[in-house]
N, C-alpha and C. Protein backbone atom coordinates (compact mmCIF):
# COMPACT_ATOMS: atom_id res chain seq x y z
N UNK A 1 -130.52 -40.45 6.43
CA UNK A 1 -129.55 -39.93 7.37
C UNK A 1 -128.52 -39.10 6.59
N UNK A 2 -127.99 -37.82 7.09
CA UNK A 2 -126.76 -37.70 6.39
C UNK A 2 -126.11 -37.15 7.25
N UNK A 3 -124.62 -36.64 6.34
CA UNK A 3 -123.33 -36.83 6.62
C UNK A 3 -123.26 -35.53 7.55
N UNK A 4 -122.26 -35.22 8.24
CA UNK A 4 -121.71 -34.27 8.68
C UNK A 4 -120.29 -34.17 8.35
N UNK A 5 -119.99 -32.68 7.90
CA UNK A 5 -118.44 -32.97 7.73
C UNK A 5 -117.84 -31.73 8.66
N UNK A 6 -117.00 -31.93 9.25
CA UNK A 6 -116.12 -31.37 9.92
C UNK A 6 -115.11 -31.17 10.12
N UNK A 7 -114.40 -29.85 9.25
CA UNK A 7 -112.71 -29.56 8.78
C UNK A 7 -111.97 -29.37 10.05
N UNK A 8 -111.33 -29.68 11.08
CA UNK A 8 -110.90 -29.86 11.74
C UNK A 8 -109.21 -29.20 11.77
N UNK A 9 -108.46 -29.31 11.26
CA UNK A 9 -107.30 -29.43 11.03
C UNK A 9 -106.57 -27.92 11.39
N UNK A 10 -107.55 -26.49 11.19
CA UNK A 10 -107.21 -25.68 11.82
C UNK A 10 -107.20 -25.50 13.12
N UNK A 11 -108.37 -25.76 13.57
CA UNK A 11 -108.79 -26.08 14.71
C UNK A 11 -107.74 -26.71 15.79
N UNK A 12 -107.15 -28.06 15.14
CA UNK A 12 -106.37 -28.98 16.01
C UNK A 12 -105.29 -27.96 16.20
N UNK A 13 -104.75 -27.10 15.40
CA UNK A 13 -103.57 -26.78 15.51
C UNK A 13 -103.83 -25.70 17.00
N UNK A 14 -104.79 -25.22 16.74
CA UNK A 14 -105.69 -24.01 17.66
C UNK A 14 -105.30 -24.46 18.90
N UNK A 15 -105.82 -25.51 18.87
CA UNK A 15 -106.05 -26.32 20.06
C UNK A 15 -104.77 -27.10 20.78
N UNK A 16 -103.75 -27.33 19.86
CA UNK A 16 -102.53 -27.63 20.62
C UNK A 16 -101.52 -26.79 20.92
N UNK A 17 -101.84 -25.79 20.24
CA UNK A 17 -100.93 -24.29 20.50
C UNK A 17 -101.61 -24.44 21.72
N UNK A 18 -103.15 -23.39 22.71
CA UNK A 18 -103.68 -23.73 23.61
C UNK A 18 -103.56 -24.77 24.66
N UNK A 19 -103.23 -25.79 24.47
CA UNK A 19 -102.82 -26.58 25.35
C UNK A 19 -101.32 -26.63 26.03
N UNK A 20 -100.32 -26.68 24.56
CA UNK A 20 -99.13 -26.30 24.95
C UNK A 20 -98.21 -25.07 25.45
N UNK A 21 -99.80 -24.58 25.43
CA UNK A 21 -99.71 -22.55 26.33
C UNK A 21 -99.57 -23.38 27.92
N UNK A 22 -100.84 -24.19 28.52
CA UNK A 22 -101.17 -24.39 29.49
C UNK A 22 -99.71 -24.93 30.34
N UNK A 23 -99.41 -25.96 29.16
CA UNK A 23 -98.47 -27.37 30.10
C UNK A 23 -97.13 -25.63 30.60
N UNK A 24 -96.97 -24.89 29.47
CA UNK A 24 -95.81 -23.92 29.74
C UNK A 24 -95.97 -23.01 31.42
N UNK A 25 -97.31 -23.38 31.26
CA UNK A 25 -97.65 -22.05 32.35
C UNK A 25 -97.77 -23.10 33.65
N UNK A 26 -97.65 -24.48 33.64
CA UNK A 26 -97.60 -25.05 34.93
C UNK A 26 -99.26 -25.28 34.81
N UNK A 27 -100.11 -24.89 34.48
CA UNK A 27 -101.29 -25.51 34.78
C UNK A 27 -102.18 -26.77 34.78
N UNK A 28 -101.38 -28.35 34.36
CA UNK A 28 -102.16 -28.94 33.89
C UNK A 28 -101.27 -30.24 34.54
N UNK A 29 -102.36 -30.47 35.67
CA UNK A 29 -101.88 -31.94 36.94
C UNK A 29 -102.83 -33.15 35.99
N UNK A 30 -102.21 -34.28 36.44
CA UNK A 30 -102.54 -35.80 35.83
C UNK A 30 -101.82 -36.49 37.33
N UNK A 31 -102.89 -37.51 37.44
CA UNK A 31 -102.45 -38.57 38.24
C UNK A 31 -101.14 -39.29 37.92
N UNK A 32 -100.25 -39.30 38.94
CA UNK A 32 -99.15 -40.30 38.43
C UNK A 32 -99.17 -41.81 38.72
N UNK A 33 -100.78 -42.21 39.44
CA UNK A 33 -101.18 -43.60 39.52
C UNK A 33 -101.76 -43.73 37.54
N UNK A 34 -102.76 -42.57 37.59
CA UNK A 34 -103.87 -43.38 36.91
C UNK A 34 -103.21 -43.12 35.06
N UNK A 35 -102.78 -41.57 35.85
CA UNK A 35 -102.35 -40.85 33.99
C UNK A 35 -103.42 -40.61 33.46
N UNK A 36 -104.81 -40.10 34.58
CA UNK A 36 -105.47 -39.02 34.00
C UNK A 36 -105.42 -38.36 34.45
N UNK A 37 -106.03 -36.72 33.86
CA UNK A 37 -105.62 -35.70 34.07
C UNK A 37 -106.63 -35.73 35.17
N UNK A 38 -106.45 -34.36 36.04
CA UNK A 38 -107.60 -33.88 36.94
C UNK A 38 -108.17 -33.34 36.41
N UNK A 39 -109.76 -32.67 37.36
CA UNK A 39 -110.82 -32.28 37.09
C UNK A 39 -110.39 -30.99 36.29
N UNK A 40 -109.41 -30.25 37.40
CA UNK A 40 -109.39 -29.35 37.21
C UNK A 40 -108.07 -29.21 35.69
N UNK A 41 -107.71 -29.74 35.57
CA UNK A 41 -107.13 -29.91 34.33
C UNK A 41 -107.88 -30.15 33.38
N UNK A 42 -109.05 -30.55 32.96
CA UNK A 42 -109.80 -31.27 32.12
C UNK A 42 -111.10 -29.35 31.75
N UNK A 43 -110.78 -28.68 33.05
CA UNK A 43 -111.24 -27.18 33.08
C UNK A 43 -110.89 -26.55 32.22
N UNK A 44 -108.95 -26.30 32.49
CA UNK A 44 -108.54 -25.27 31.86
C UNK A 44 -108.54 -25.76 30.31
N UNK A 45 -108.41 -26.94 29.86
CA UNK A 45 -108.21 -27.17 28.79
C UNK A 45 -109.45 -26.80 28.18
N UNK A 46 -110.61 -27.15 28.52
CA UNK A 46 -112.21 -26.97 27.79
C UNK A 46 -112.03 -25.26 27.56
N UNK A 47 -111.25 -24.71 28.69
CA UNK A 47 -111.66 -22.79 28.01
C UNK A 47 -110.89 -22.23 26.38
N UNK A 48 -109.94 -23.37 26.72
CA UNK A 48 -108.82 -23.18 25.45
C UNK A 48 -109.52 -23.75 24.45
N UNK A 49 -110.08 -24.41 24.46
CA UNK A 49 -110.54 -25.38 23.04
C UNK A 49 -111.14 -24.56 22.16
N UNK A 50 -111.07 -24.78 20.76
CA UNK A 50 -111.14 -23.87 19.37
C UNK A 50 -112.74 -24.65 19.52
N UNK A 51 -113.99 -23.35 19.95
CA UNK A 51 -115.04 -24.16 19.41
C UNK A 51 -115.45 -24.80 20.50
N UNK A 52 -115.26 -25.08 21.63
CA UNK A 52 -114.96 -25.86 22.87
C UNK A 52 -115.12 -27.35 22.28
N UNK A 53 -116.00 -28.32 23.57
CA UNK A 53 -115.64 -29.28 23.24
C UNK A 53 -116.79 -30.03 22.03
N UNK A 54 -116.84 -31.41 21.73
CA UNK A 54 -117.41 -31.85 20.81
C UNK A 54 -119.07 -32.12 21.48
N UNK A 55 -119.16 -32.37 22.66
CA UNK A 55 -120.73 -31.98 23.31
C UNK A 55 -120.49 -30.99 24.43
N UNK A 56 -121.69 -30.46 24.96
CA UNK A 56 -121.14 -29.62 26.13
C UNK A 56 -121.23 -30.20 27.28
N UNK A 57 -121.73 -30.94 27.34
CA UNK A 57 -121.73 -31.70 29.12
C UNK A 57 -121.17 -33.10 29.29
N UNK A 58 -120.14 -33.04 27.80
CA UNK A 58 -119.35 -34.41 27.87
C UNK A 58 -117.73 -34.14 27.76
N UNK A 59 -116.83 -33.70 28.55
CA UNK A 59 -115.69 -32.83 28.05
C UNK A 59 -114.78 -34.40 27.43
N UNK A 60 -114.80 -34.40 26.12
CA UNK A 60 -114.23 -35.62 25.97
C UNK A 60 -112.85 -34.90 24.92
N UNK A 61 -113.06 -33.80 24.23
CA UNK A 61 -111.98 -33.33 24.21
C UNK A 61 -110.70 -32.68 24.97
N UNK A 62 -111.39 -31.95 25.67
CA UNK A 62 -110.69 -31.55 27.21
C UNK A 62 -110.27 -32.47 27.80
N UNK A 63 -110.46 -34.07 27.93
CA UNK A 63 -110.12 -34.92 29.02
C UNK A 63 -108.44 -35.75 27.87
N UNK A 64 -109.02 -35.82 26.30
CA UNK A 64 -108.29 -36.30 25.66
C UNK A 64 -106.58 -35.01 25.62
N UNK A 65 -106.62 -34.03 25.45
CA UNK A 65 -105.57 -33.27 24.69
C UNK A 65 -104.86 -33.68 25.85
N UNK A 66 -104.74 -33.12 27.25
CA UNK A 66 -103.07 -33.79 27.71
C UNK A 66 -102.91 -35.36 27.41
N UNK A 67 -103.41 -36.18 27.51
CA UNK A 67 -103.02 -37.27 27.17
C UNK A 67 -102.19 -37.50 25.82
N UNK A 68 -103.05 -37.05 24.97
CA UNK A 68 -102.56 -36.43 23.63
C UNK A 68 -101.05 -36.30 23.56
N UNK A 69 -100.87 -34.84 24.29
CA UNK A 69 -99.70 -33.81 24.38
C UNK A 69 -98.88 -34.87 24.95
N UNK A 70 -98.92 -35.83 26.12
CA UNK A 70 -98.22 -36.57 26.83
C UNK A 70 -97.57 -37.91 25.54
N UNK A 71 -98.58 -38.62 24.89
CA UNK A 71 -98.47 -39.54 23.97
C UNK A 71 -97.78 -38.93 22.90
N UNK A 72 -97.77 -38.09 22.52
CA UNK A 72 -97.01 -37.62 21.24
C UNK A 72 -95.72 -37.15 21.90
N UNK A 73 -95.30 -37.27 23.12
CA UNK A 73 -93.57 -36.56 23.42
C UNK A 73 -93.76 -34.98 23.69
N UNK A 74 -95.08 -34.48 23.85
CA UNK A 74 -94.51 -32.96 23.62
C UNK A 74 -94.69 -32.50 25.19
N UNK A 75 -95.07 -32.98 26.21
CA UNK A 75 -95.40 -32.92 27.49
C UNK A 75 -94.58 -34.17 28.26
N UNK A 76 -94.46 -34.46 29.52
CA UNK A 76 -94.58 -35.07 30.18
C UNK A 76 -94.31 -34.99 31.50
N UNK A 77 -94.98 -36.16 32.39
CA UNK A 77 -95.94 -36.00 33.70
C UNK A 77 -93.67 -35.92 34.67
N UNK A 78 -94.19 -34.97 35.81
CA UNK A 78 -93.17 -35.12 36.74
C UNK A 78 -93.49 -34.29 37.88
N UNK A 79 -94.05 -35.29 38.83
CA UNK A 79 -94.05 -34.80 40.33
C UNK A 79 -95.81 -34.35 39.74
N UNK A 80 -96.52 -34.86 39.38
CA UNK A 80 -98.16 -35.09 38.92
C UNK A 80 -98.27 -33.95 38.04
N UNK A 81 -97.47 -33.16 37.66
CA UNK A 81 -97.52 -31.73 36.53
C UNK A 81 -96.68 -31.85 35.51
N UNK A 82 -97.44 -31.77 34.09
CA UNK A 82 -96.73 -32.08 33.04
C UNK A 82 -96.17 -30.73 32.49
N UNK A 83 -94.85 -31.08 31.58
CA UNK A 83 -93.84 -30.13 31.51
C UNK A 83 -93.12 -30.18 30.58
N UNK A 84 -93.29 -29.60 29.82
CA UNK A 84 -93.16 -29.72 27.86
C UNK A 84 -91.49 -30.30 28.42
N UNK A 85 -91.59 -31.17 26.83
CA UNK A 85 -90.36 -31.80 26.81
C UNK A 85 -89.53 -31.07 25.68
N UNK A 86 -88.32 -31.42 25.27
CA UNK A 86 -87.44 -30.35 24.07
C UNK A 86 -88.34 -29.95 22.95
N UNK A 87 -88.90 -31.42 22.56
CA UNK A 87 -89.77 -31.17 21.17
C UNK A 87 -91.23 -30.02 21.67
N UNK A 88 -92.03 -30.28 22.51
CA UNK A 88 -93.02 -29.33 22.83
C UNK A 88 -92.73 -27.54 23.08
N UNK A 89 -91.64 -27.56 23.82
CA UNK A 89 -90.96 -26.28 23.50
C UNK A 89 -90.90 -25.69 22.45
N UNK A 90 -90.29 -26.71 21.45
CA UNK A 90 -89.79 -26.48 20.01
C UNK A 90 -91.04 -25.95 19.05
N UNK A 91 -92.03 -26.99 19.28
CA UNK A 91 -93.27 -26.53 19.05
C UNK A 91 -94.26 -25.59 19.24
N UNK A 92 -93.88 -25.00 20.65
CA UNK A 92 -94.69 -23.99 21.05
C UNK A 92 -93.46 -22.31 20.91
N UNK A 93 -92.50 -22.71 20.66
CA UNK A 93 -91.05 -21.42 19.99
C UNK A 93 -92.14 -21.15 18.72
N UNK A 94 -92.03 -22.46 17.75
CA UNK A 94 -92.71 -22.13 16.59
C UNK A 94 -94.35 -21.63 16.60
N UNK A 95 -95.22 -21.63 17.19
CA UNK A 95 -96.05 -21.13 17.28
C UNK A 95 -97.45 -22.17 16.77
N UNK A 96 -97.03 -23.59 16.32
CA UNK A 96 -97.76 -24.92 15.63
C UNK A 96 -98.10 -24.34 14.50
């Protein structure tokens, strides 16, 4: 068997700039029962993704990044649409 390696780290940044484009632009609803995102949230994020997702008919990156964005402080959920918080701003001023 062997290894696969996969440098990632540009990528992530790719990918949270991209996301924290979305939360700016209003695009990205989450249940305020469940605190997952919707379908259609789990959409826009897969077009943004550096590389898309890690299989193609499993969006498990797309379903993870708002949660992500939400868990790390840089988003959060109000009135079911998440909405960068000071630090995500701050982050997306700087460019990640």
């Amino acid at each position: 068997m062997s290894e696969t390696v996969r440098p990632t780290a540009a990528q992530a940044r790719a990918n949270l700039h991209g996301v924290l484009q979305l939360v700016a632009a209003g695009r990205l609803r989450c249940s305020e029962t469940t605190r997952r995102p919707a379908a259609a949230t789990v959409a826009a994020v897969a077009e943004v993704l550096d590389g898309g997702d890690f299989y193609p008919d499993e969006p498990i990156a797309a379903f993870a990044w708002p949660l992500l964005v939400q868990a790390g402080g840089l988003a959060e959920l109000a009135a079911g649409r998440f909405q960068l918080t000071d630090r995500g701003r701050e982050i997306t001023v700087l460019g990640t």
